[in-house]
Protein backbone atom coordinates (compact mmCIF):
# COMPACT_ATOMS: atom_id res chain seq x y z
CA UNK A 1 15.62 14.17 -7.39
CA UNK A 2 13.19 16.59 -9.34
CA UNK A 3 12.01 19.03 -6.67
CA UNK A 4 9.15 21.55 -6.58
CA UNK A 5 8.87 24.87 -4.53
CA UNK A 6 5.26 25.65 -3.15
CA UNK A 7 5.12 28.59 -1.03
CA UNK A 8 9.24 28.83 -0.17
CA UNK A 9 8.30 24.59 0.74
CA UNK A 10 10.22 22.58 -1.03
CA UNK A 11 8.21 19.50 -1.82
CA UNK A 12 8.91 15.82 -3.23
CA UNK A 13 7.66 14.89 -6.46
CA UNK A 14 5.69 11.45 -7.11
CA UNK A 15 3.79 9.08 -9.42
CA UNK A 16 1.16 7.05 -8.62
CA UNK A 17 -0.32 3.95 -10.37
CA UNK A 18 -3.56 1.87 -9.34
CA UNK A 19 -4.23 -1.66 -10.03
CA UNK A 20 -7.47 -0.22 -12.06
CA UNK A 21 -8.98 -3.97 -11.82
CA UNK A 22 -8.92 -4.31 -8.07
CA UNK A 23 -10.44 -0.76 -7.34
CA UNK A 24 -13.58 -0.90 -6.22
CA UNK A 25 -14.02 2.95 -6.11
CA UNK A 26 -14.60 4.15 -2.79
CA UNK A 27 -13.35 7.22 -3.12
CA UNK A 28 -11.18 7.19 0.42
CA UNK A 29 -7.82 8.14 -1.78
CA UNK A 30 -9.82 11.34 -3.35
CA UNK A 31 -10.52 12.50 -0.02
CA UNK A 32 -7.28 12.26 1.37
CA UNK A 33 -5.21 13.88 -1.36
CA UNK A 34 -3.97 16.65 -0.42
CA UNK A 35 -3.53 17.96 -4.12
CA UNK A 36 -6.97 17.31 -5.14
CA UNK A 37 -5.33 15.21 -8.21
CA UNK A 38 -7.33 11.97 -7.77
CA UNK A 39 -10.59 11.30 -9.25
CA UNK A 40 -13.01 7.87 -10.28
CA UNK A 41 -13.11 7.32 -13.86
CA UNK A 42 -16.36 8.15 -15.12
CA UNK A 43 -15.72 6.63 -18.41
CA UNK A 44 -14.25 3.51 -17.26
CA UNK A 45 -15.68 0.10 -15.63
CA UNK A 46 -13.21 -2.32 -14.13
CA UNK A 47 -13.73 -5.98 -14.05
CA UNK A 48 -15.58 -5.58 -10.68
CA UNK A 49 -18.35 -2.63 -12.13
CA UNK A 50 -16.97 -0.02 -10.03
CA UNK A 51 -15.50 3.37 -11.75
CA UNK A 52 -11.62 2.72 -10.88
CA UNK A 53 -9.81 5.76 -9.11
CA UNK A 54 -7.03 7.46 -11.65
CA UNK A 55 -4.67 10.61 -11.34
CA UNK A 56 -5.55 13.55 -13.02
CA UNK A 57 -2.44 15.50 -13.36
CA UNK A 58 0.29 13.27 -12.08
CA UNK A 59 3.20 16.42 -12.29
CA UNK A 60 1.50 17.87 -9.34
CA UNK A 61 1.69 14.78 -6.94
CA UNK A 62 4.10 15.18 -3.81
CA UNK A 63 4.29 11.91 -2.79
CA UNK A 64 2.76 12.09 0.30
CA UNK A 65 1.38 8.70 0.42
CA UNK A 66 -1.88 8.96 2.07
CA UNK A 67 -3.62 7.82 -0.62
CA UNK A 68 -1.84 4.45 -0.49
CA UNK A 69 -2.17 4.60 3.18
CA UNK A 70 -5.87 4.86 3.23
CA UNK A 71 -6.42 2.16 0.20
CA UNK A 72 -8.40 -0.68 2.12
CA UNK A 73 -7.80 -2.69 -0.89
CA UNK A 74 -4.00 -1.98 -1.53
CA UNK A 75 -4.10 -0.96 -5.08
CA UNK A 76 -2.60 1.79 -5.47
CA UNK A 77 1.89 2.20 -5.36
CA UNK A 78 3.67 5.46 -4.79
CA UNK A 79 7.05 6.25 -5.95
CA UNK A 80 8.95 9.19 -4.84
CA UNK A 81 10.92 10.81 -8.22
């Protein structure tokens, strides 16, 4: 398992996908990143008109999960690398 080392903390590495179609942006997962790495698509309009939620640097995720966790619409999957 690819590791990284913040601060002598050796933390899990992650990736995160959304189901971009079922977002319906309400920015609950941006708020509870802890890495700041999740953001709405400006540029983009899902199915449903909303700007869908994205990852902006996906090397810095750590897995933590609260972004799934807080998802009332359960679109968004976390793997642990």
């Amino acid at each position: 398992m690819d590791e990284l080392k913040s601060g002598g903390v050796i933390m899990a590495k992650g990736k995160v996908t959304f189901e971009e179609q079922k977002c319906k942006g309400c920015e609950l997962c941006v708020f509870v990143c802890p890495k700041k790495i999740i953001s709405l698509n400006s540029e983009k309009i899902n199915v449903k008109g909303f700007n869908p939620a994205y990852v902006t640097n996906q090397e810095e995720c750590i897995a933590c999960g609260n972004c799934a966790i807080m998802c009332p619409d359960s679109v968004i999957k976390v793997e642990r690398l």
